[in-house]
C-alpha atoms as a PDB file:
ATOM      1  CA  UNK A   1     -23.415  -6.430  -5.725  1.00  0.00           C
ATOM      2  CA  UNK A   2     -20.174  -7.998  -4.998  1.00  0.00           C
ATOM      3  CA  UNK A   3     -17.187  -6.952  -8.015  1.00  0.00           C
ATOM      4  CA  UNK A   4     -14.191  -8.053  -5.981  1.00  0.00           C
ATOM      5  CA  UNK A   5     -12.862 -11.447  -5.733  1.00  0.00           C
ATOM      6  CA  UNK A   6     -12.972 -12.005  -1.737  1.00  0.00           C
ATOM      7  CA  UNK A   7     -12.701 -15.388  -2.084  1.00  0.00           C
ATOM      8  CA  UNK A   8      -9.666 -16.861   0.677  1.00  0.00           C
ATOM      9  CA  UNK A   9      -6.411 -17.326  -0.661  1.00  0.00           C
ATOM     10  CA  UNK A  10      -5.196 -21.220  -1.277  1.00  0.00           C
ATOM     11  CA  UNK A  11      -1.291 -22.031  -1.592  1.00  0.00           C
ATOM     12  CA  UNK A  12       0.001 -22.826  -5.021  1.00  0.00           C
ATOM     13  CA  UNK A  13       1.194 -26.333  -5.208  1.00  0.00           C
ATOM     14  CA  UNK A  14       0.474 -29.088  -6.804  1.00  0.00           C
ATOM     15  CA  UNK A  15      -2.414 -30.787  -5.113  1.00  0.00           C
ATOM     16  CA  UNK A  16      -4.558 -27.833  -4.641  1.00  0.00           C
ATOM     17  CA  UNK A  17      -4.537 -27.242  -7.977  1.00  0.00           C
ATOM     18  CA  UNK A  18      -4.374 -30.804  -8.674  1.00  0.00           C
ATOM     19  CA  UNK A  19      -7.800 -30.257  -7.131  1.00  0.00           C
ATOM     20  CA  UNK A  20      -9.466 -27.622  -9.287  1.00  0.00           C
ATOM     21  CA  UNK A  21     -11.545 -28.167 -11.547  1.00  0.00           C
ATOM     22  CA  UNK A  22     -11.078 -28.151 -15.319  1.00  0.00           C
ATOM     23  CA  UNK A  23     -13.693 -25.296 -15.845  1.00  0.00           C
ATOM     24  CA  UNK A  24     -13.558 -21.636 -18.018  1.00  0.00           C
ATOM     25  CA  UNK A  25     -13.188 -18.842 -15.040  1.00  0.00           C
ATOM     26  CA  UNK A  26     -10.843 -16.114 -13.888  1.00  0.00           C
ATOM     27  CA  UNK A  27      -8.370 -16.798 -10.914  1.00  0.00           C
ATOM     28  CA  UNK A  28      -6.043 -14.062  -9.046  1.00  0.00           C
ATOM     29  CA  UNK A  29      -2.043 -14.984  -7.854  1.00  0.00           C
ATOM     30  CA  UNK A  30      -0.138 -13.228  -5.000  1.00  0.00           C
ATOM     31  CA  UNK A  31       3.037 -13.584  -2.945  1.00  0.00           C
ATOM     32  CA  UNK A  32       2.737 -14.723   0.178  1.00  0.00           C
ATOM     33  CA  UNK A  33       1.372 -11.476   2.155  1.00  0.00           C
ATOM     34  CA  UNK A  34      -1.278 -11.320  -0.171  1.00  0.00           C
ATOM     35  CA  UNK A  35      -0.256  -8.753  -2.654  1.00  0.00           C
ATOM     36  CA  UNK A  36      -2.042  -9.850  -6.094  1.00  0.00           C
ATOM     37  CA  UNK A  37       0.556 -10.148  -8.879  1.00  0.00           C
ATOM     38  CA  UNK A  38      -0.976 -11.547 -11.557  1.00  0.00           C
ATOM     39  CA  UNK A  39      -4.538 -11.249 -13.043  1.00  0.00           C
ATOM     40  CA  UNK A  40      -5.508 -14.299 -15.164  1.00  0.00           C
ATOM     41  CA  UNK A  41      -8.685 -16.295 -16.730  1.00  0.00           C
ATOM     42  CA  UNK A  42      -9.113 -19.403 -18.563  1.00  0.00           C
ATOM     43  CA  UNK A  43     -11.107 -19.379 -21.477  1.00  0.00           C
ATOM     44  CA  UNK A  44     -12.331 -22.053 -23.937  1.00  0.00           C
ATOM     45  CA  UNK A  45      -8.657 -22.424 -25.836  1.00  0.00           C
ATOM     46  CA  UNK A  46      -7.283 -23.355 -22.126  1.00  0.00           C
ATOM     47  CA  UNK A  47      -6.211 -26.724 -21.799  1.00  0.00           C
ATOM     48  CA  UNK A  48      -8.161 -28.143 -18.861  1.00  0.00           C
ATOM     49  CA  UNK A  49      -9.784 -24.839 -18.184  1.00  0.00           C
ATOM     50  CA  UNK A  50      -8.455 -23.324 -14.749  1.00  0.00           C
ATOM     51  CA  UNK A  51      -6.211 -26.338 -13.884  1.00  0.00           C
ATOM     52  CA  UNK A  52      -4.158 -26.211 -16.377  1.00  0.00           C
ATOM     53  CA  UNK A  53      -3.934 -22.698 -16.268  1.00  0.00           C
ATOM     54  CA  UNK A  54      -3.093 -22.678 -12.517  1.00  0.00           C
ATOM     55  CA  UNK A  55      -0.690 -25.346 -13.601  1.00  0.00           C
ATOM     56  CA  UNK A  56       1.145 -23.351 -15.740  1.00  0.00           C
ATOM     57  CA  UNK A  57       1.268 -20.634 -12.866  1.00  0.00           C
ATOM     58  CA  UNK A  58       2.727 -23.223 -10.715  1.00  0.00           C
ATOM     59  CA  UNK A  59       5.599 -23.782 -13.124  1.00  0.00           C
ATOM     60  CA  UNK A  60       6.497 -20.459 -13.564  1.00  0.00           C
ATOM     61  CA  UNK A  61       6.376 -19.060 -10.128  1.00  0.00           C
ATOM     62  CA  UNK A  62       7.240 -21.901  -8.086  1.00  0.00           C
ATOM     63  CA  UNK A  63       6.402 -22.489  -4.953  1.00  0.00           C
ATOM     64  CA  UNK A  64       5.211 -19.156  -2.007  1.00  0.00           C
ATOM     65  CA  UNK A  65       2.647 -17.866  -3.807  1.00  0.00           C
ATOM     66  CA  UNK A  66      -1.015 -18.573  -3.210  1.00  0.00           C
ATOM     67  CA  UNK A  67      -4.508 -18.076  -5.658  1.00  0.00           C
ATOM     68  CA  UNK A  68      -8.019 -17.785  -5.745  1.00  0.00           C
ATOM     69  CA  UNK A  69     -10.734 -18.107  -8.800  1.00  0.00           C
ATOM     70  CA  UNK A  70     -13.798 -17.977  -9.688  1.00  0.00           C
ATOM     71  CA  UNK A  71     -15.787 -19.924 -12.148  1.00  0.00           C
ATOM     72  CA  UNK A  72     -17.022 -17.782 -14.833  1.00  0.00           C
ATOM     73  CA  UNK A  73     -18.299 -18.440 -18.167  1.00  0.00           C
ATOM     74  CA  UNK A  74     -18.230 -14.937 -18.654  1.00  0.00           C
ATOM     75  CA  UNK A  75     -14.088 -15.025 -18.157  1.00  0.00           C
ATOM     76  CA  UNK A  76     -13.446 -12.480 -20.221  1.00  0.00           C
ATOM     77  CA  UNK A  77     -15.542  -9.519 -18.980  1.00  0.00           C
ATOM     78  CA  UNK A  78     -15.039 -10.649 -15.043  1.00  0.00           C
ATOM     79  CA  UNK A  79     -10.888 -10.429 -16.265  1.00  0.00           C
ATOM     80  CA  UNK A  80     -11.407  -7.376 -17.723  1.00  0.00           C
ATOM     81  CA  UNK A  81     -13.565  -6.132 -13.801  1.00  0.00           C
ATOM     82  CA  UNK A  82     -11.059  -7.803 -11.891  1.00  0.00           C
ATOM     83  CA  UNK A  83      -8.353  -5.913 -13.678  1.00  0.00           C
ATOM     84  CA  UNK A  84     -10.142  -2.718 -13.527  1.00  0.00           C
ATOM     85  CA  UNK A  85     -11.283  -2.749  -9.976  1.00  0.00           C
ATOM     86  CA  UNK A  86      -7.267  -3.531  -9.655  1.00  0.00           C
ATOM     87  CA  UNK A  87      -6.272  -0.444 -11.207  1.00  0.00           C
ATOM     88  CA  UNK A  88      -8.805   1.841  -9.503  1.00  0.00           C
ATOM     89  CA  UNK A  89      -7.487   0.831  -5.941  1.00  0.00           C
ATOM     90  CA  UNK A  90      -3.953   0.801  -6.769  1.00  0.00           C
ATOM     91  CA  UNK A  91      -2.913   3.047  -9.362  1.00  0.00           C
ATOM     92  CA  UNK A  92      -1.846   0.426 -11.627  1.00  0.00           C
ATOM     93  CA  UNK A  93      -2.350  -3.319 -12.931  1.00  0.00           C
ATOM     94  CA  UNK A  94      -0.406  -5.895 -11.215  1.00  0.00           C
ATOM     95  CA  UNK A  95       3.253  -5.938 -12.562  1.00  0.00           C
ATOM     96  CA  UNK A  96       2.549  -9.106 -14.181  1.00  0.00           C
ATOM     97  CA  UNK A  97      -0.098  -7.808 -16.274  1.00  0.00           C
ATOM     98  CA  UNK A  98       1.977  -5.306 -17.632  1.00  0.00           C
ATOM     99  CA  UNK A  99       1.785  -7.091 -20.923  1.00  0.00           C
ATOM    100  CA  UNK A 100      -1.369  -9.560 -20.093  1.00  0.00           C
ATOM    101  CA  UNK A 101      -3.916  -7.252 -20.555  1.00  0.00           C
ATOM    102  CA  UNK A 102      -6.941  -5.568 -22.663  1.00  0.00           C
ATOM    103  CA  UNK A 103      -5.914  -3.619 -25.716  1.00  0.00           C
ATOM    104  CA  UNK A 104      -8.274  -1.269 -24.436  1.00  0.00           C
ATOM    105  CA  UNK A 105      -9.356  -1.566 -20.410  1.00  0.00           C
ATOM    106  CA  UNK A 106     -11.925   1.244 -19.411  1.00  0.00           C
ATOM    107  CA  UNK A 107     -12.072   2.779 -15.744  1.00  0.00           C
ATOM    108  CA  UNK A 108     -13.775   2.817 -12.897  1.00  0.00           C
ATOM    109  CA  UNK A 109     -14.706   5.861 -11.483  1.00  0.00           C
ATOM    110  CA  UNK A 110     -14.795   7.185  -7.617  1.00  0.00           C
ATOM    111  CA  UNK A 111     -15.814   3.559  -5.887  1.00  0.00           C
ATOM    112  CA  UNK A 112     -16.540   3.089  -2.239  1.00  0.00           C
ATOM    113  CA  UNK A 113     -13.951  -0.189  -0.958  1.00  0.00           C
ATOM    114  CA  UNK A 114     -16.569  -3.046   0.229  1.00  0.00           C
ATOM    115  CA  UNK A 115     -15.799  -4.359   3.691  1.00  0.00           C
END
């Protein structure tokens, strides 16, 4: 069973994300060596779904960073994997989920890294 998102990294800019679809799902940002900063998801009160979210990323981070998703109409639970698979490898959430996240988020315990 695969928990991780291993899906490859695409560049943040507007025509890749011009390019995604406007679907409910879960979607990862990092700088440009690959270091995830943000965890995020797009549920059913998002705007055109993962494109607008990504859009919205876009704007606020500008350009150098890159993203993956994954489309999930269980958003909410993968976010809340995602986040805690996050935490279990590095100590932590990604700084800019310091105040994007779970009220409560449980954790994993001892897990073997895939790959």
């Amino acid at each position: 069973m695969q928990l991780r998102l291993n899906k490859p990294w695409e560049e943040l800019t507007p025509g890749a994300v011009g390019r995604v679809t406007a679907t409910l799902g879960v979607f990862q940002i990092a700088d440009a060596a690959g270091r995830v900063l943000y965890i995020g998801y797009a549920g059913g009160k998002a705007p055109f779904g993962l494109r607008g979210r990504l859009g919205e990323e876009l704007k606020r981070r500008g350009p150098g960073h890159r993203f993956r998703l994954e489309v999930n109409m269980q958003y909410l639970t993968r976010w809340q994997e995602l986040l805690m698979l996050h935490q279990a490898d590095h100590g932590a959430l990604p700084d800019g989920n310091a105040e994007d996240r779970p009220r409560r988020l449980g954790r994993l315990g001892p897990w073997p890294k895939e790959g």
